[in-house]
PDB file of N, CA and C in Angstrom:
ATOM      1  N   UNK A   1      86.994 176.482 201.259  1.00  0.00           N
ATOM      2  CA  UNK A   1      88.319 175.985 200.968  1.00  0.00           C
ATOM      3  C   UNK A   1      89.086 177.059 200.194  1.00  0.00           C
ATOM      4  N   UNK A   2      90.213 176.730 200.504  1.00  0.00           N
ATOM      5  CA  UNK A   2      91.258 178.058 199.918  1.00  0.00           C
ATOM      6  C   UNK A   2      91.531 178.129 198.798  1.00  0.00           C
ATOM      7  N   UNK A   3      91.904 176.755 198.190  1.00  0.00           N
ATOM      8  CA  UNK A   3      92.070 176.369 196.790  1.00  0.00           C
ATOM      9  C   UNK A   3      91.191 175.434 196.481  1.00  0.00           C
ATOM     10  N   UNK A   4      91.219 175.897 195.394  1.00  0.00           N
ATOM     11  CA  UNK A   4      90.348 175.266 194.281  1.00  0.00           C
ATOM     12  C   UNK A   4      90.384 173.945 193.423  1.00  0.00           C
ATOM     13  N   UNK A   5      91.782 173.735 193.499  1.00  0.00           N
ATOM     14  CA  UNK A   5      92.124 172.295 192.777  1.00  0.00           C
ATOM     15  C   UNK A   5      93.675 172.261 193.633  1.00  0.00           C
ATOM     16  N   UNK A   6      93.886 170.847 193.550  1.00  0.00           N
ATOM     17  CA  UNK A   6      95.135 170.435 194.164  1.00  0.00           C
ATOM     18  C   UNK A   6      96.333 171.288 193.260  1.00  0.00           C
ATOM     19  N   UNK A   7      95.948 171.535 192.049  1.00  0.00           N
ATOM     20  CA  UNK A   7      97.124 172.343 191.016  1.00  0.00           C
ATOM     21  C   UNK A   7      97.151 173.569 191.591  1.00  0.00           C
ATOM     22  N   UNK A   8      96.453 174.351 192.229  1.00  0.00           N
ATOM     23  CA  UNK A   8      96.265 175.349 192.422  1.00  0.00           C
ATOM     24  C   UNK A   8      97.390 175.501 193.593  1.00  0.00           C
ATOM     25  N   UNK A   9      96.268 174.522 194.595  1.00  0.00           N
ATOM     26  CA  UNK A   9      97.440 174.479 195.685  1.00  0.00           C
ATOM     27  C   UNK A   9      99.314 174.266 195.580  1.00  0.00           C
ATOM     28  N   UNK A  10      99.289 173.207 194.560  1.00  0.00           N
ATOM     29  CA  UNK A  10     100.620 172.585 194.853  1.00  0.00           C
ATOM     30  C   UNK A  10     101.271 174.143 194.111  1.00  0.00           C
ATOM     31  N   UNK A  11     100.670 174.933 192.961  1.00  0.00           N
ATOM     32  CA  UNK A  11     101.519 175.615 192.472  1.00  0.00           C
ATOM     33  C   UNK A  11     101.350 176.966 193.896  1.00  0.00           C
ATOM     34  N   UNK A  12     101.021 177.549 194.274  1.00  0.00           N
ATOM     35  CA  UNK A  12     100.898 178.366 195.884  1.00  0.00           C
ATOM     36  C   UNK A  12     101.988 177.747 196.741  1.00  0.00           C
ATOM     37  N   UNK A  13     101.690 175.778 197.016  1.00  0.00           N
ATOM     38  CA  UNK A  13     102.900 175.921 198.427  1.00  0.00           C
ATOM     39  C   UNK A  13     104.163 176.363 197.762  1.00  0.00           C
ATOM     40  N   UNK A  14     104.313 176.164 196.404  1.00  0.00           N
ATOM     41  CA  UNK A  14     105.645 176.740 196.154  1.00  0.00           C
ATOM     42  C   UNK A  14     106.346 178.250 196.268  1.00  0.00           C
ATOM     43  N   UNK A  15     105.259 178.869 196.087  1.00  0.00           N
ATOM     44  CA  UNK A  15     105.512 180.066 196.238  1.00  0.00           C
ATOM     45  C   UNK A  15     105.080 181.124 197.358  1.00  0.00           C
ATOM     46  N   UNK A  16     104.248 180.505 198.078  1.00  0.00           N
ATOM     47  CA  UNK A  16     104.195 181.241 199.014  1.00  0.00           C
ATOM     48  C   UNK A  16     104.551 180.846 200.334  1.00  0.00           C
ATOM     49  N   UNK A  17     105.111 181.711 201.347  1.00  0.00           N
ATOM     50  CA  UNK A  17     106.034 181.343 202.383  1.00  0.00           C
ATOM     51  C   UNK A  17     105.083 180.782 203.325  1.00  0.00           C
ATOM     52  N   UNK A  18     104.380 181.311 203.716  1.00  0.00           N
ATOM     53  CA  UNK A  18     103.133 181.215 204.771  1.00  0.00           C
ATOM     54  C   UNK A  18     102.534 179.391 204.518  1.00  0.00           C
ATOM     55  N   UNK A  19     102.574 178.601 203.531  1.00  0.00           N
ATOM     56  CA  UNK A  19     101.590 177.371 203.236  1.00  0.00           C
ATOM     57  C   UNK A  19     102.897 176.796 203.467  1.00  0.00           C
ATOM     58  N   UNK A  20     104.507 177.257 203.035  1.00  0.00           N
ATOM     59  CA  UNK A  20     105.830 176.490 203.128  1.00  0.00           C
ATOM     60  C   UNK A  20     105.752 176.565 204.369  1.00  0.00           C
ATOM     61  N   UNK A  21     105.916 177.250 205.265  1.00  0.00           N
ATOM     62  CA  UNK A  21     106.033 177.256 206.958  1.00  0.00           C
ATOM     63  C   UNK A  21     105.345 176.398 207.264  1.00  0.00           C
ATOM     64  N   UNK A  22     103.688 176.641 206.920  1.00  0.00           N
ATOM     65  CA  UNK A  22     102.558 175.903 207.858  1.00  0.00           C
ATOM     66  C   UNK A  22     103.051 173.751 207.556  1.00  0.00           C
ATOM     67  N   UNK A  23     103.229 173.783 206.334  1.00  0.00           N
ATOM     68  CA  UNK A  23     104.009 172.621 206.178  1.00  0.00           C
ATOM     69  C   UNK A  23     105.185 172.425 206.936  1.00  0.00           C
ATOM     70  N   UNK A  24     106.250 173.199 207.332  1.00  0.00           N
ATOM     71  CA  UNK A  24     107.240 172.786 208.033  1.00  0.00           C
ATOM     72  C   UNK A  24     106.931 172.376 209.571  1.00  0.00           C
ATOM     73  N   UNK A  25     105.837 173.435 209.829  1.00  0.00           N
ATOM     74  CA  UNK A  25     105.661 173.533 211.367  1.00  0.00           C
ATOM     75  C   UNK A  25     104.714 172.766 211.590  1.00  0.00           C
ATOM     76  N   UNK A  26     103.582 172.159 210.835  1.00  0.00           N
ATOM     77  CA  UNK A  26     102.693 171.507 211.359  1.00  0.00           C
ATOM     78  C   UNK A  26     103.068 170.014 211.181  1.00  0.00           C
ATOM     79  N   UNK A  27     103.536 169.456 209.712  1.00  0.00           N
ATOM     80  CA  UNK A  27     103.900 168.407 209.509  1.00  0.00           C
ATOM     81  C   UNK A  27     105.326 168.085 209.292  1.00  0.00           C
ATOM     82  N   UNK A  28     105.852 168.643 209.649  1.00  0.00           N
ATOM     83  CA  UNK A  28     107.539 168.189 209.658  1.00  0.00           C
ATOM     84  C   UNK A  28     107.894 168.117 207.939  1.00  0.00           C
ATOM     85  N   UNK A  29     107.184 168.744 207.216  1.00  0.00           N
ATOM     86  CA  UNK A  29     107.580 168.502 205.518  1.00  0.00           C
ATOM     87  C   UNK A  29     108.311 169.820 205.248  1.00  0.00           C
ATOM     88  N   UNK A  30     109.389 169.527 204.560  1.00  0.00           N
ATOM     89  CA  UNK A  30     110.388 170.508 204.644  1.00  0.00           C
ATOM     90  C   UNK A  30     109.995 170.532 202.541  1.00  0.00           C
ATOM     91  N   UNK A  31     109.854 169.711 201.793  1.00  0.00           N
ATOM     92  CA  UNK A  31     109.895 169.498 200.653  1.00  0.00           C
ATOM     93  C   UNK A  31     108.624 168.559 200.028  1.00  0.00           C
ATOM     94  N   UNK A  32     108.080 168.614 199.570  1.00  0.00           N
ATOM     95  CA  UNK A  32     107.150 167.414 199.015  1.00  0.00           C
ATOM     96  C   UNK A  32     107.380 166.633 197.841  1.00  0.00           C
ATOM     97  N   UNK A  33     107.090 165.686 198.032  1.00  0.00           N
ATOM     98  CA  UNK A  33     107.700 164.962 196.491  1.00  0.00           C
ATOM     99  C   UNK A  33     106.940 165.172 195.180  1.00  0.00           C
ATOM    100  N   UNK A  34     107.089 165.497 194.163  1.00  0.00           N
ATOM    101  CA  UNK A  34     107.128 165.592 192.928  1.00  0.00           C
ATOM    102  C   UNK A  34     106.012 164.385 192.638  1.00  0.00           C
ATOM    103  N   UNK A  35     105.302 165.004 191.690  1.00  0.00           N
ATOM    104  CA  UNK A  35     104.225 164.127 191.385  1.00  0.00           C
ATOM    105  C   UNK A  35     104.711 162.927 190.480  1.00  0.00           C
ATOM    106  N   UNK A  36     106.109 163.164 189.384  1.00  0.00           N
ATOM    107  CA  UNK A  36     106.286 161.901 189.324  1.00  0.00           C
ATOM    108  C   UNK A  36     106.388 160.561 190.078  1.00  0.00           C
ATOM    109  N   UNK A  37     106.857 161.017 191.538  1.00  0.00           N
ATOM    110  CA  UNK A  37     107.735 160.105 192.734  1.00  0.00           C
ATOM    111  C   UNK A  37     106.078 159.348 192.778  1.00  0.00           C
ATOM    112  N   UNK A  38     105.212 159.926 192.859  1.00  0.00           N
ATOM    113  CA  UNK A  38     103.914 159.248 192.999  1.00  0.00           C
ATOM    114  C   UNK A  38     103.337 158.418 192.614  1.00  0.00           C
ATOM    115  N   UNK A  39     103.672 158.772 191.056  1.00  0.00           N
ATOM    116  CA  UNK A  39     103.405 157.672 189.999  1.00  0.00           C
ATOM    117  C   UNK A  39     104.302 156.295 189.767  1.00  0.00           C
ATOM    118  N   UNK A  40     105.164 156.691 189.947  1.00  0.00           N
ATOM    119  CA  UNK A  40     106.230 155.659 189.708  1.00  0.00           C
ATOM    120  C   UNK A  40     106.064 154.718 191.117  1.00  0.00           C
ATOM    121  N   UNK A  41     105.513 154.928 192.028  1.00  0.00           N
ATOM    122  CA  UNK A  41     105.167 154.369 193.406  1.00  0.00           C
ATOM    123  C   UNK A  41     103.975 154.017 192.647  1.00  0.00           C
ATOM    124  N   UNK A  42     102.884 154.167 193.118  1.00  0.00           N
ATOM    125  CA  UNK A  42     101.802 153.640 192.360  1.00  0.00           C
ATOM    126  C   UNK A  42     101.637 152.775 190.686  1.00  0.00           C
ATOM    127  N   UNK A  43     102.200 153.280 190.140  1.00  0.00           N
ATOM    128  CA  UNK A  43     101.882 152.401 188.644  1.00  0.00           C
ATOM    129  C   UNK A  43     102.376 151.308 188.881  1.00  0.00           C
ATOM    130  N   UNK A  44     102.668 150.455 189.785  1.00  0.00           N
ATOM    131  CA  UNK A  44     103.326 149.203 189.714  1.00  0.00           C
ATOM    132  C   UNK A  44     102.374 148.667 190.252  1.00  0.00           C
ATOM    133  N   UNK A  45     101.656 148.988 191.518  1.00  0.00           N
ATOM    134  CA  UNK A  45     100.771 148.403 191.846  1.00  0.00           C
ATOM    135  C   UNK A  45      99.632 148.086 191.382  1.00  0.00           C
ATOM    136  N   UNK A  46      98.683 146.977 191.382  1.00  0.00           N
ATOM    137  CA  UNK A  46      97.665 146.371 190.616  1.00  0.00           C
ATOM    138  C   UNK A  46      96.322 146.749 191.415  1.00  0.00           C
ATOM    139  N   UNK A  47      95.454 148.343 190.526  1.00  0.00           N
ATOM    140  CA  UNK A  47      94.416 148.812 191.149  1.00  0.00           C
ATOM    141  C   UNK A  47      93.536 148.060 192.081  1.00  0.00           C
ATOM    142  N   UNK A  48      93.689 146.614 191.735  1.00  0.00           N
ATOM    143  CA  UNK A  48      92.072 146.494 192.631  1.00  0.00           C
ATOM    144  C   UNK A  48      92.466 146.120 193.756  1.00  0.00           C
ATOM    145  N   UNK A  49      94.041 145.872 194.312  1.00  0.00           N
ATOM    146  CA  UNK A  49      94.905 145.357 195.325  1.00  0.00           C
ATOM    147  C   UNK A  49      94.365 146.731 196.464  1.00  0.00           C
ATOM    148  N   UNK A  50      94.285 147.888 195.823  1.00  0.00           N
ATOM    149  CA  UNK A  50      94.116 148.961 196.131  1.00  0.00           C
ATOM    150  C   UNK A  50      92.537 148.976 196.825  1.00  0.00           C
ATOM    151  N   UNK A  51      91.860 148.842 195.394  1.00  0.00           N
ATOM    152  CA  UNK A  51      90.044 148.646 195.678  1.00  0.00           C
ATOM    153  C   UNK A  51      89.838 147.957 196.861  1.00  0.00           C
ATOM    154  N   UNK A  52      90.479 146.619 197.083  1.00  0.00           N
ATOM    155  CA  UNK A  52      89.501 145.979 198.102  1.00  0.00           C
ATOM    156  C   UNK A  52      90.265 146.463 199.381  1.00  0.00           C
ATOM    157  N   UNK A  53      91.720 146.912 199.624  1.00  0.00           N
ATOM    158  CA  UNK A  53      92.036 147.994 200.715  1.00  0.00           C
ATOM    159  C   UNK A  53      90.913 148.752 201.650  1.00  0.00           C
ATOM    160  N   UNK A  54      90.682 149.432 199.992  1.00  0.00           N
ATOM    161  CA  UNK A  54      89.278 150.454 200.523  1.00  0.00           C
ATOM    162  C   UNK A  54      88.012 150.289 200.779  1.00  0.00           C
ATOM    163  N   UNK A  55      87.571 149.324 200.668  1.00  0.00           N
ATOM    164  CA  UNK A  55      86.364 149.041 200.325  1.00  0.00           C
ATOM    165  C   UNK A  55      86.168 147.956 201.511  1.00  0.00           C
ATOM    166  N   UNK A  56      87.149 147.796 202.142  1.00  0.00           N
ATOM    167  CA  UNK A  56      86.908 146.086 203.228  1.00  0.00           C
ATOM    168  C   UNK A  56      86.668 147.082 204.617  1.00  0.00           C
TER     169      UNK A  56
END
């Protein structure tokens, strides 16, 4: 694997052109959302709503 931790990565797609392309061209992602957008999506939801998702 290329990177080492997702921090690693997320701080690379920013800066390098080659991981920004492969994102544009492979998955149509022009931008990714901000790890707050994540949280604020998730913290509302009630973990185990989640758990038995995964687990069924």
């Amino acid at each position: 694997m290329k990177y080492p931790s997702l921090l690693k990565f997320d701080q690379d797609s920013h800066s390098d052109l080659t991981v920004k392309s492969n994102f544009q061209n492979l998955y149509n992602v022009i931008d990714g959302s901000p790890d707050t957008t994540f949280r604020e999506t998730f913290d509302v939801i009630d973990p185990r709503q989640l758990q038995n998702q995964l687990y069924n």
